[in-house]
Protein backbone atom coordinates (compact mmCIF):
# COMPACT_ATOMS: atom_id res chain seq x y z
CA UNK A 1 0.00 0.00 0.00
CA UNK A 2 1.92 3.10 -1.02
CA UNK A 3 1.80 6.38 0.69
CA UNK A 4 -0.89 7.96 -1.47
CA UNK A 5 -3.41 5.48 -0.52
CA UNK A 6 -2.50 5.19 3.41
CA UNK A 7 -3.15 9.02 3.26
CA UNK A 8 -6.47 8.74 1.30
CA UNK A 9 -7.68 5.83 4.04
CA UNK A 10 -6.86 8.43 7.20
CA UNK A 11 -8.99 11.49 5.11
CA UNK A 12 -11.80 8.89 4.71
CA UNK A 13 -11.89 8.04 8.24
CA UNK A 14 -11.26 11.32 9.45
CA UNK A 15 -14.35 12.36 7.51
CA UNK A 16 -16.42 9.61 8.54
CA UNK A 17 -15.36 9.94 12.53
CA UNK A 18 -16.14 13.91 12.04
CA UNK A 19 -19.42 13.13 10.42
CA UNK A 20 -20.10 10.52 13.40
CA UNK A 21 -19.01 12.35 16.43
CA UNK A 22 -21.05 16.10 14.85
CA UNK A 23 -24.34 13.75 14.38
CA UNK A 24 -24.23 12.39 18.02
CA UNK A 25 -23.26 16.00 19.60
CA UNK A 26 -25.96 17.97 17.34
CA UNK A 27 -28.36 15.30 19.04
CA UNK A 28 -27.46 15.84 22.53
CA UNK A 29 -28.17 19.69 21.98
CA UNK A 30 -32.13 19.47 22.05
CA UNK A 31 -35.22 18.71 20.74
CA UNK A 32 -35.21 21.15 17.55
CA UNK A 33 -39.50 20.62 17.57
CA UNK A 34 -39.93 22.18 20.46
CA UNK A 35 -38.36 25.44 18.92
CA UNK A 36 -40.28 25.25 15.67
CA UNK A 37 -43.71 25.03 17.17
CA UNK A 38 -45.34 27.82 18.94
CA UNK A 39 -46.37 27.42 22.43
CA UNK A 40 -50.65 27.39 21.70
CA UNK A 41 -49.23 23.55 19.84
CA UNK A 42 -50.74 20.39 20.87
CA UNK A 43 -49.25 16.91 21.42
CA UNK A 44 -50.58 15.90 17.97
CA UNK A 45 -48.93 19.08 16.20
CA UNK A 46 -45.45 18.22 17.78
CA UNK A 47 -45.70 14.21 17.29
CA UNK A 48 -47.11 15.16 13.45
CA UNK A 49 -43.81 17.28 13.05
CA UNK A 50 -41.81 15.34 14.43
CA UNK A 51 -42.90 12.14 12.49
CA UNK A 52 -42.89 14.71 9.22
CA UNK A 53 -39.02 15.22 9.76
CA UNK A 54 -37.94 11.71 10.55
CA UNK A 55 -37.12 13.01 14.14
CA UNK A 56 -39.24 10.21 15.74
CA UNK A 57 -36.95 7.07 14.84
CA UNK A 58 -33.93 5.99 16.90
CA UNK A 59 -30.54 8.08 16.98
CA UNK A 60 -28.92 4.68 15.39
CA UNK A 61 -32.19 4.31 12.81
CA UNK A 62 -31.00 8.19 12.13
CA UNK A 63 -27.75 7.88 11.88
CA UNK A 64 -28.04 5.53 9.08
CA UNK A 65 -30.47 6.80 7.02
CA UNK A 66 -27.82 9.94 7.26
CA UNK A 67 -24.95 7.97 6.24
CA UNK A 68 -26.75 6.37 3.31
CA UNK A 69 -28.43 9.68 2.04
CA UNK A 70 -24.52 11.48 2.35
CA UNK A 71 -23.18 8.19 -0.27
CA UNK A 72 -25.94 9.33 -2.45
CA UNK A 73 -24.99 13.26 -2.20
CA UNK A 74 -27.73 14.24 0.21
CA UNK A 75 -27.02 16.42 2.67
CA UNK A 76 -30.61 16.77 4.25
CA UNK A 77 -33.22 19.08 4.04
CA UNK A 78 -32.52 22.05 6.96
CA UNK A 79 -35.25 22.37 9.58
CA UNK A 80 -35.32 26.33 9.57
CA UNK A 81 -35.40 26.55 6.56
CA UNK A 82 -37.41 23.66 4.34
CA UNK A 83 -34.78 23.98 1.47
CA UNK A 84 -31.72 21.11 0.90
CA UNK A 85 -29.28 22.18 3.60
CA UNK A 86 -26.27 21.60 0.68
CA UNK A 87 -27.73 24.67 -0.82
CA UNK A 88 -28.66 27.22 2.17
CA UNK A 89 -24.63 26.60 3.11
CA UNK A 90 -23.56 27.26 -0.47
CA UNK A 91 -25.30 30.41 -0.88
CA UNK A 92 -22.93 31.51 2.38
CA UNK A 93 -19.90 30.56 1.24
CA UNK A 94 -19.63 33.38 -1.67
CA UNK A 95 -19.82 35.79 1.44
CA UNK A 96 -17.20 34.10 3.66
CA UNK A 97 -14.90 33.87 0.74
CA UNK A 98 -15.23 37.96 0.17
CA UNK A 99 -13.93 38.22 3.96
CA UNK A 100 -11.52 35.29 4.13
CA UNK A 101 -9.49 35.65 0.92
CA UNK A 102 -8.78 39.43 1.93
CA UNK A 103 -7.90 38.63 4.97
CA UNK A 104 -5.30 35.34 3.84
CA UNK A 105 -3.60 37.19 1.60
CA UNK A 106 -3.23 40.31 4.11
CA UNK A 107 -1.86 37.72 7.10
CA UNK A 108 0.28 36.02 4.19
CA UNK A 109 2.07 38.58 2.46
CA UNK A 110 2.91 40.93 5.54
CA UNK A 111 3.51 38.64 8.05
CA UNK A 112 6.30 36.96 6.31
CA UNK A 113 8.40 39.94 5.13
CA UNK A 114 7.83 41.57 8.95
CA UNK A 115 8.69 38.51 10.49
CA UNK A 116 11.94 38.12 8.40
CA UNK A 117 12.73 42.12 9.14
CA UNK A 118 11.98 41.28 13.18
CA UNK A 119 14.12 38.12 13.10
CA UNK A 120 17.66 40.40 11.04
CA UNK A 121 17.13 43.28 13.60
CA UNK A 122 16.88 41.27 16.62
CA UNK A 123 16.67 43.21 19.80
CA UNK A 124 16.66 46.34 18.27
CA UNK A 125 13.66 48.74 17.95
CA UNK A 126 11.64 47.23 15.09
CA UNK A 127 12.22 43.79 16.29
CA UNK A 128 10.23 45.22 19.92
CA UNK A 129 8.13 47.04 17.54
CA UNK A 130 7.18 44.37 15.28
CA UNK A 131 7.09 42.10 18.40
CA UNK A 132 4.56 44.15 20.70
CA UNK A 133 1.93 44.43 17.94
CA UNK A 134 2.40 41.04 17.51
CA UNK A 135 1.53 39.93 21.00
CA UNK A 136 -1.17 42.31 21.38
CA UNK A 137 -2.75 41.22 18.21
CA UNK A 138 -2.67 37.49 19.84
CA UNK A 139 -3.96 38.61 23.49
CA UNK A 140 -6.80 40.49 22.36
CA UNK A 141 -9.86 38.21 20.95
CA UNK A 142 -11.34 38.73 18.09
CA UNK A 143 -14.69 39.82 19.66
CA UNK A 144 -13.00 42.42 21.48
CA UNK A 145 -11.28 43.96 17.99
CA UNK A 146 -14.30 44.05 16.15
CA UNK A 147 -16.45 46.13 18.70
CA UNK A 148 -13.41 48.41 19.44
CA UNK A 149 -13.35 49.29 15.46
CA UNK A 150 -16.77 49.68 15.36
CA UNK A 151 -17.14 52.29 18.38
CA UNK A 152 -14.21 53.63 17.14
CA UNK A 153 -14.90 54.03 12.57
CA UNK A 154 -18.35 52.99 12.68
CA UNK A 155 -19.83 54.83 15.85
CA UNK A 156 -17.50 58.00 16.62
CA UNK A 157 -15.71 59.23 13.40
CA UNK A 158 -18.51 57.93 11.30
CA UNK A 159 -16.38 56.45 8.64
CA UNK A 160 -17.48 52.77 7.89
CA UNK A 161 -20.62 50.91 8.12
CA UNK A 162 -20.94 48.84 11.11
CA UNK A 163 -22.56 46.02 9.94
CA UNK A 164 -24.02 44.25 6.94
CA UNK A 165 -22.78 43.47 3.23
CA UNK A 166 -24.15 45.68 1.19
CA UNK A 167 -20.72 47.53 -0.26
CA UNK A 168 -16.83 47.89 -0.43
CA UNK A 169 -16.97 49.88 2.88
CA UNK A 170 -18.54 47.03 4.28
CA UNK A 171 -15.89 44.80 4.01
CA UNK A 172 -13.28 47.56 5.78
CA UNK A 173 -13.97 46.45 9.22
CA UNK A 174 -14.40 42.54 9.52
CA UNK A 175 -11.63 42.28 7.51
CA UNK A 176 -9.12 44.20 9.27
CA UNK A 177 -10.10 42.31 12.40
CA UNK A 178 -9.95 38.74 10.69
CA UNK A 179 -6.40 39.61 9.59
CA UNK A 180 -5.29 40.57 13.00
CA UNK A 181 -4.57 36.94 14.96
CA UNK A 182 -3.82 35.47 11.96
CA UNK A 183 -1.11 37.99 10.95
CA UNK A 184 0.19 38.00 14.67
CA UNK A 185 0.70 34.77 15.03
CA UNK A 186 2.34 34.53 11.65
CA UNK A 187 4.86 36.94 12.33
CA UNK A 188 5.75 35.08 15.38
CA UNK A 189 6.27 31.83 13.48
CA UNK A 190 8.72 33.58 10.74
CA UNK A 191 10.82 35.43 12.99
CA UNK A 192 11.08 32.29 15.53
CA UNK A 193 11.77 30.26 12.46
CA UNK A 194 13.88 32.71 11.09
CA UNK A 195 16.21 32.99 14.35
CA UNK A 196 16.65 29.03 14.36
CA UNK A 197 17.86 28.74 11.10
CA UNK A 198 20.29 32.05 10.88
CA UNK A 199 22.28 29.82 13.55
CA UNK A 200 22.86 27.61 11.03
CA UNK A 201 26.48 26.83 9.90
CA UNK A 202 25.54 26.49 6.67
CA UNK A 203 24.09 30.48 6.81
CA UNK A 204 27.49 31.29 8.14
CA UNK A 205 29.02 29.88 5.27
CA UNK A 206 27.46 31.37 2.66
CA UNK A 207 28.33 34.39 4.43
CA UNK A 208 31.79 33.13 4.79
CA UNK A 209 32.10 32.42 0.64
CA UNK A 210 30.82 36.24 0.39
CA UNK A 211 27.33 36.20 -0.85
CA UNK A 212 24.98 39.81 -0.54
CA UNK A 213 23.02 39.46 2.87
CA UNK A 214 19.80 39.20 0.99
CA UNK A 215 20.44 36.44 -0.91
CA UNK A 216 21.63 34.37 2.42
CA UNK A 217 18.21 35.89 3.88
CA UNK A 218 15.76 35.07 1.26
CA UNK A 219 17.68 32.00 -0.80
CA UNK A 220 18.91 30.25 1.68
CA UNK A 221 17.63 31.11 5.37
CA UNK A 222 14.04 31.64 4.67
CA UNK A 223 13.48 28.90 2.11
CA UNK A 224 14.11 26.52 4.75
CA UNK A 225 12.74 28.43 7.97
CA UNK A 226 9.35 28.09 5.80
CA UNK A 227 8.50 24.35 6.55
CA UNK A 228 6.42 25.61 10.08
CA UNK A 229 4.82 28.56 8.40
CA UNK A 230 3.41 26.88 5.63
CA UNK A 231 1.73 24.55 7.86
CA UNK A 232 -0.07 27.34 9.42
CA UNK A 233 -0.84 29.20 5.97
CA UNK A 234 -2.33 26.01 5.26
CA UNK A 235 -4.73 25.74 7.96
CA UNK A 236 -5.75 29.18 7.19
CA UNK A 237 -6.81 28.42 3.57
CA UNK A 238 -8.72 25.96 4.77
CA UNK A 239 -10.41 27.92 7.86
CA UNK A 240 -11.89 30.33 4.62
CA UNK A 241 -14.16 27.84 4.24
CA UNK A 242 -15.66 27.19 7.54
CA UNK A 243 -15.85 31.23 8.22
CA UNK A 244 -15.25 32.94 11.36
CA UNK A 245 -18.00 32.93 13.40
CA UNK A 246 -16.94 35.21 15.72
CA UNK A 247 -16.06 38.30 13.70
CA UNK A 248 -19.23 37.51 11.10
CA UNK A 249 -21.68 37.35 14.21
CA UNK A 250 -20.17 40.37 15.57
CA UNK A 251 -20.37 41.95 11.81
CA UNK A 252 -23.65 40.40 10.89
CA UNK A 253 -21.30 39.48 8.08
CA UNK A 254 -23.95 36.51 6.08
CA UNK A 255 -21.11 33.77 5.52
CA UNK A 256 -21.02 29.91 7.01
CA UNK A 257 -20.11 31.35 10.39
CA UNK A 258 -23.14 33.44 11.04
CA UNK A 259 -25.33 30.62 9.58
CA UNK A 260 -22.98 27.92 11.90
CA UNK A 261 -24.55 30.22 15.14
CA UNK A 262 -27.40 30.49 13.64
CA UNK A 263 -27.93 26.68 13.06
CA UNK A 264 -27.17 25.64 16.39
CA UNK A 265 -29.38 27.90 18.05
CA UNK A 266 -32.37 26.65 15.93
CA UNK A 267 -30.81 22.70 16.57
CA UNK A 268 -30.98 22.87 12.77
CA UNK A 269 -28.93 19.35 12.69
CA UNK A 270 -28.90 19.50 8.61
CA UNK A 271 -27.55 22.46 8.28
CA UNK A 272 -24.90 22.09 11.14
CA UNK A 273 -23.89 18.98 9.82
CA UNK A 274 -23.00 20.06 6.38
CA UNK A 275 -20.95 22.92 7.68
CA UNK A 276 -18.77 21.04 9.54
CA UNK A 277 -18.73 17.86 6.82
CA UNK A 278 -17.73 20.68 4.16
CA UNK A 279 -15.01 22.45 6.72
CA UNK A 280 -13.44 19.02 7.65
CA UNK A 281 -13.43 17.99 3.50
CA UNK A 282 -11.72 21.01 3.26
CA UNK A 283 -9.38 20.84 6.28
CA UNK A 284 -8.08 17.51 4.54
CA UNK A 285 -7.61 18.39 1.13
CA UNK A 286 -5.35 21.29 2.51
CA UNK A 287 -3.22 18.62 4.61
CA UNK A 288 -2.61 16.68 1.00
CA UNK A 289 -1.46 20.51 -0.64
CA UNK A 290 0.56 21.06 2.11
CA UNK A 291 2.76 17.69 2.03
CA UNK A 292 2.91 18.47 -1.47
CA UNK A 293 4.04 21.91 -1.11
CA UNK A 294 6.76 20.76 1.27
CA UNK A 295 8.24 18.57 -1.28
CA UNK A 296 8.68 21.81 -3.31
CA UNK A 297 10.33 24.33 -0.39
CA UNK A 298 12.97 21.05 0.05
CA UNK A 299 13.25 18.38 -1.86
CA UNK A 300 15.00 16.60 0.94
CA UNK A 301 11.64 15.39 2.69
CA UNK A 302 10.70 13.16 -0.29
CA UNK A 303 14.14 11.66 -0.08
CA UNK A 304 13.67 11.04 3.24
């Protein structure tokens, strides 16, 4: 059994454990009837419902009626919303996509080149610069950004919206907060990485046979300190997908993560089942990209 195949097994029984282990939780939440009917409802309204939307059989009767309608491509029909709950979580991801690519390629392409700049000045004042943003962008949650931006732009100078979708100014404000951990913690990662490897004797000589300092930076020091930062990068592409809940609750931003809240407030199993089913899909098609990608930083690891 070659590698390819061991690695296609584990994604197929991560999938199928996630699938498992959401069903059972999203079951111990509630009885989602009780929510949908009003409180004037009789017996015989809530055991009609309840027989209309297959809630009446056992969780193991459930479970595999669920398993066999996923085979076939059938995600369920949501419970809030009477529509195929494949298609109320596609018509969110558009939206998360607007706020998460902006916000990957933000993290991505300033995190790196600050991080390298932190790690060459070390000690000095932009390394404690870089440094202090850094760990105040990773102490303070996301929550916590968001409303201080919006008191701030949205409430006091008046210069962005506060919430919604509806333009370009829209997206100002839940994307500078999604960047912010993200970015932090990145720059972290280079620099540490950074440090490590400009101890290397092979950095000093390179130095040694005379080459300009950025090409031992950028060539040869940060090709290889890039192994634990892609790793990370690669998480983040896949988190696009699953949305931040957080920042698009706290934006009323209408992407997976708002509709994730949303779903398990209603006990909309469907729904919440999908989401997480689609974020853990995604989650291990990233792991394959990445082992690929670390093939290309240094071909030593498929050697080895």
């Amino acid at each position: 059994m070659n590698q390819f195949t061991v690695r296609l097994l584990r994604t197929f029984l991560t999938l199928w454990g996630v699938v498992t282990l959401t069903f059972v939780l999203g079951r111990l939440t509630g009885d989602p009837v009780a929510l949908m009917l009003p409180q004037t409802a009789t017996m015989e309204d809530y055991a009609r419902l309840k027989d209309a939307l297959g809630l009446n059989e056992s969780v193991s009767t459930q479970y595999i009626i669920y398993l066999s309608n996923l085979v076939r491509g059938d995600f369920g029909t949501s419970l809030a919303y009477s529509r195929p709950a494949l298609d109320v979580v596609a018509e969110r991801i558009p939206a998360t996509l607007e706020l998460g690519i902006p916000s990957f390629i933000l993290s991505v392409f300033l995190s790196i080149p600050l991080g390298v700049w932190a790690a060459c000045r070390r000690n000095g004042f932009t390394d404690r610069a870089i440094m202090t943003f850094s760990l105040a962008g990773q102490a303070m949650p996301s929550f916590f950004i968001g409303i201080a931006l919006i008191l701030i732009f949205g409430v006091s100078l008046r210069l962005t919206p506060t919430f919604g979708r509806d333009t370009f100014a829209h997206l100002i404000l839940p994307t500078i907060t999604l960047t912010i951990y993200p970015l932090a913690f990145l720059i972290r990662l280079t620099r540490s990485s950074m440090l490590e490897v400009l101890n290397e004797t092979y950095i000093n000589a390179a130095r040694a046979k005379g080459l300009r300092e950025w090409r031992v930076i950028f060539v040869h020091a940060l090709r290889n300190a890039l192994i634990p930062v892609v790793t990370i990068i690669g998480l983040q592409i896949a988190g696009l997908i699953s949305g931040a809940a957080i920042v698009e609750t706290v934006f009323a931003w209408p992407g997976i993560g708002l509709l994730a809240v949303q779903s398990i407030g209603a006990r909309d199993y469907p729904v919440i089942q999908t989401i997480v089913l689609i974020s853990a899909i995604a989650f291990s098609l990233t792991n394959l990209l990445i082992d690929s990608t670390y093939i290309l930083i240094d071909p030593r690891i498929r050697a080895s």
